[in-house]
C-alpha atoms as a PDB file:
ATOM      1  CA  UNK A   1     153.465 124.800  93.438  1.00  0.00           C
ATOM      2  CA  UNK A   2     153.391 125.922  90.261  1.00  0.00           C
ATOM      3  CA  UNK A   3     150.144 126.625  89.272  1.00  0.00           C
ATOM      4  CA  UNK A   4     149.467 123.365  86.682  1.00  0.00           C
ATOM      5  CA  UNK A   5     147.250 120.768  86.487  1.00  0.00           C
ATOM      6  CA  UNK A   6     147.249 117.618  84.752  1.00  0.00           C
ATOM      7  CA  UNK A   7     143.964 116.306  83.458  1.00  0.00           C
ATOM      8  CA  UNK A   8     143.286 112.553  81.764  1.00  0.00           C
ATOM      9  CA  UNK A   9     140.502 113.107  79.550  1.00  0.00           C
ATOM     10  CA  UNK A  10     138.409 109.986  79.246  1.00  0.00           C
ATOM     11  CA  UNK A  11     136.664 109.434  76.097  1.00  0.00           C
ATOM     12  CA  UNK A  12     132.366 109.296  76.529  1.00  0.00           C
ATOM     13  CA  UNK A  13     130.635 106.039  75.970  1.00  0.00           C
ATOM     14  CA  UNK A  14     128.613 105.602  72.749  1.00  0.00           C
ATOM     15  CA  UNK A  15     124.966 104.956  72.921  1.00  0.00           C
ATOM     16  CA  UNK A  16     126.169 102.174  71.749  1.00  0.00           C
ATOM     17  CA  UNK A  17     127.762 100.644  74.369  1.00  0.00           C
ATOM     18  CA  UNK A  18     125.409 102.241  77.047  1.00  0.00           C
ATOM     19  CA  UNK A  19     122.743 100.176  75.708  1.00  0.00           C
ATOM     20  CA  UNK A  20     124.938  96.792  75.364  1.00  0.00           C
ATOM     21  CA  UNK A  21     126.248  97.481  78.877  1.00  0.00           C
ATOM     22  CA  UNK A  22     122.227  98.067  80.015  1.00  0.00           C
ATOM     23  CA  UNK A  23     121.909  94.751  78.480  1.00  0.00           C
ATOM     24  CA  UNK A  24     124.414  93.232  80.474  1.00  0.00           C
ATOM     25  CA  UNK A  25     123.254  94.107  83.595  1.00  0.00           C
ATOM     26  CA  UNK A  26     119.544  93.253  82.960  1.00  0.00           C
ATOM     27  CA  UNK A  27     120.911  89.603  82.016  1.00  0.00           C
ATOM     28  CA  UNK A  28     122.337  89.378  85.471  1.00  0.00           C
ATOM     29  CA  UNK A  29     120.078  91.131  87.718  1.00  0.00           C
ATOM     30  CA  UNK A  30     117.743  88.672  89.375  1.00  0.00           C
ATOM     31  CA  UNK A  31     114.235  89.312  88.326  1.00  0.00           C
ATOM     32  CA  UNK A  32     111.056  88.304  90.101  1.00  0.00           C
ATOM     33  CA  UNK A  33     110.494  84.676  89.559  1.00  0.00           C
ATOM     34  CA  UNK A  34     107.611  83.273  87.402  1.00  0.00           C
ATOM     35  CA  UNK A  35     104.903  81.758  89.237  1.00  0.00           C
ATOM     36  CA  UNK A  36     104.861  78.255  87.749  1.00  0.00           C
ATOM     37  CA  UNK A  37     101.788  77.130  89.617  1.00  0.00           C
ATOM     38  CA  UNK A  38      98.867  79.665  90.553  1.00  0.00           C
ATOM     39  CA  UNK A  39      98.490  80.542  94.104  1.00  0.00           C
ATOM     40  CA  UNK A  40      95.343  80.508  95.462  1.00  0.00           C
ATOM     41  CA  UNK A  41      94.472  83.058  98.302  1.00  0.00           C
ATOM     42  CA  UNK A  42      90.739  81.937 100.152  1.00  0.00           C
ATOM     43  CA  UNK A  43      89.552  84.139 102.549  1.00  0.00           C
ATOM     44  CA  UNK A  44      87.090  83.343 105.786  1.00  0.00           C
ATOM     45  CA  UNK A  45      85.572  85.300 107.897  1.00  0.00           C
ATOM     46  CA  UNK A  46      86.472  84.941 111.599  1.00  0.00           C
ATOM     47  CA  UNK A  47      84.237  82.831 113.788  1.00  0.00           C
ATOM     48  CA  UNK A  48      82.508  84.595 116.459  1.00  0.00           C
ATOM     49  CA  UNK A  49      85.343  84.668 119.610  1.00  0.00           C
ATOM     50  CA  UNK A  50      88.154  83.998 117.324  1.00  0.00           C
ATOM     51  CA  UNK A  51      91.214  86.073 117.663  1.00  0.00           C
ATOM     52  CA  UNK A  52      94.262  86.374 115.685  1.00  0.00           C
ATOM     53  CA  UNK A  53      96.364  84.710 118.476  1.00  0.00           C
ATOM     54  CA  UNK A  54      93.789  81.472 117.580  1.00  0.00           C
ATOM     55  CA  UNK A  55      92.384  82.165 114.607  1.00  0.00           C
ATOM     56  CA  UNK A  56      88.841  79.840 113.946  1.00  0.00           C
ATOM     57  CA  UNK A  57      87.461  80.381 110.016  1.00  0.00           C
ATOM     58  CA  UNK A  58      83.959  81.015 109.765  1.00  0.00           C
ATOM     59  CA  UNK A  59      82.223  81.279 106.519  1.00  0.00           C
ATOM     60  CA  UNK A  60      84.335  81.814 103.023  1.00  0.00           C
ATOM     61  CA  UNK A  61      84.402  84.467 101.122  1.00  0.00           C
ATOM     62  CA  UNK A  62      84.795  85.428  97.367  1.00  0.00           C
ATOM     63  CA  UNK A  63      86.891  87.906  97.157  1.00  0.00           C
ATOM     64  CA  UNK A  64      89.258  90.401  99.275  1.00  0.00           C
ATOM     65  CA  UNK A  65      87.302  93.329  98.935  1.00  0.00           C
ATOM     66  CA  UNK A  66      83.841  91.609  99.727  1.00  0.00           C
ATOM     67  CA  UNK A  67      85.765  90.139 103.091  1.00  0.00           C
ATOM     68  CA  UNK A  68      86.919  93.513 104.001  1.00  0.00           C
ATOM     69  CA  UNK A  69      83.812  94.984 103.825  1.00  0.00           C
ATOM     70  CA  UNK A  70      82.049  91.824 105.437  1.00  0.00           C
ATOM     71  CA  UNK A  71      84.695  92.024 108.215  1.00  0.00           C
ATOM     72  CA  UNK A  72      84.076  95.580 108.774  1.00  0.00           C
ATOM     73  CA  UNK A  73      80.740  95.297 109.395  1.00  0.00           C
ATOM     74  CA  UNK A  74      81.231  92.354 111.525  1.00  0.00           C
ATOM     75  CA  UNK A  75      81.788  92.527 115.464  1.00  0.00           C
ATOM     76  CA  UNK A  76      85.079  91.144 115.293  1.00  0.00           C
ATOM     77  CA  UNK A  77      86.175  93.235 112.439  1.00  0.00           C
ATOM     78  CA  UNK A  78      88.304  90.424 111.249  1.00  0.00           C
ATOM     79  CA  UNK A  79      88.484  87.914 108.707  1.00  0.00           C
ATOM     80  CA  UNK A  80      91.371  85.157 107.338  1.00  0.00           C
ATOM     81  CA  UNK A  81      93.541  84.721 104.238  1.00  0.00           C
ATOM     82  CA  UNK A  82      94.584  80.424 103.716  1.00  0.00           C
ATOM     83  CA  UNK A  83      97.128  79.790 100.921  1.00  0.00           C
ATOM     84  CA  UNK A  84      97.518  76.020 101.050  1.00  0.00           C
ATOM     85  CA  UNK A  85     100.487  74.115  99.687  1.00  0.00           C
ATOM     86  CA  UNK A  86     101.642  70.629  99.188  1.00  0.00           C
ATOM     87  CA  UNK A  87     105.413  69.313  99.915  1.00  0.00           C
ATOM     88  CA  UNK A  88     106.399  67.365  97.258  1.00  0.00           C
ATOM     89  CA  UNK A  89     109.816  65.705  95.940  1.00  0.00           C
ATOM     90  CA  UNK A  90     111.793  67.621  93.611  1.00  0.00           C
ATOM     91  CA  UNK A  91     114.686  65.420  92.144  1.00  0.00           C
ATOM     92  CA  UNK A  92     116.888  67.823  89.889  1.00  0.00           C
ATOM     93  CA  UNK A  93     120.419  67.731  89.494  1.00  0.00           C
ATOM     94  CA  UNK A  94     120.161  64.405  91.390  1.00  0.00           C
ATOM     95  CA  UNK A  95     119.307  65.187  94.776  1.00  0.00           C
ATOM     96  CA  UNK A  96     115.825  65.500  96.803  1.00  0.00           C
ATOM     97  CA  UNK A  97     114.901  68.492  97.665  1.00  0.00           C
ATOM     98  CA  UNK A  98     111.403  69.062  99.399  1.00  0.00           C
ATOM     99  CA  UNK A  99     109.709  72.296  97.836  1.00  0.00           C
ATOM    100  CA  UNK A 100     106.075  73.654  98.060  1.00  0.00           C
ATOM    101  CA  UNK A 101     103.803  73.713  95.670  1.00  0.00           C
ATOM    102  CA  UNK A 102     100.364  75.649  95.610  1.00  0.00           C
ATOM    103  CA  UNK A 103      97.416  73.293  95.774  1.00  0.00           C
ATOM    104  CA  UNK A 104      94.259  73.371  93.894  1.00  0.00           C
ATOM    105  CA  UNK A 105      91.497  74.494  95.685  1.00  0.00           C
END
């Protein structure tokens, strides 16, 4: 041993290229996708004897917090969310593919 040591000094990124390789990475990341239809949550209240092993929908609500509330105060304490969708044929790139679609209320 005698006592040296050999360093390789690398030279520091520019802001420059910090940014360019930020942009990089953004362009590859996968993002969350855009909705291209709007999904439409409903929400029920639960019929009287209804259980979440077999759920029955009672009478629709507006709006989450007006079910929770609703539910609460009910004797069953619960209530439903339905998102409906339709399967439809999607024909890119040449073949069928079945996807779902929201539906219109």
């Amino acid at each position: 041993m005698n006592g040296t040591v050999e360093l390789e000094i690398m030279p520091q990124p520019t802001k420059a290229a910090n940014t360019q390789a930020r942009n990089d990475v953004s362009k590859t990341k996968p993002g969350p996708k855009p909705k291209k239809a709007e999904e439409t949550v409903r929400y029920f209240l639960a019929k009287e004897g209804s259980s979440a092993d077999k759920p029955e929908l009672g009478e629709e609500i507006t709006g989450a917090s007006e079910a929770l509330i609703r539910a609460f105060r009910s004797k069953d304490s619960l209530f439903f969310t339905v998102t409906a969708y339709r399967a439809e044929a999607d024909t890119k790139g040449g073949t069928p593919t079945i996807v779902k679609r929201p539906a219109r209320k």
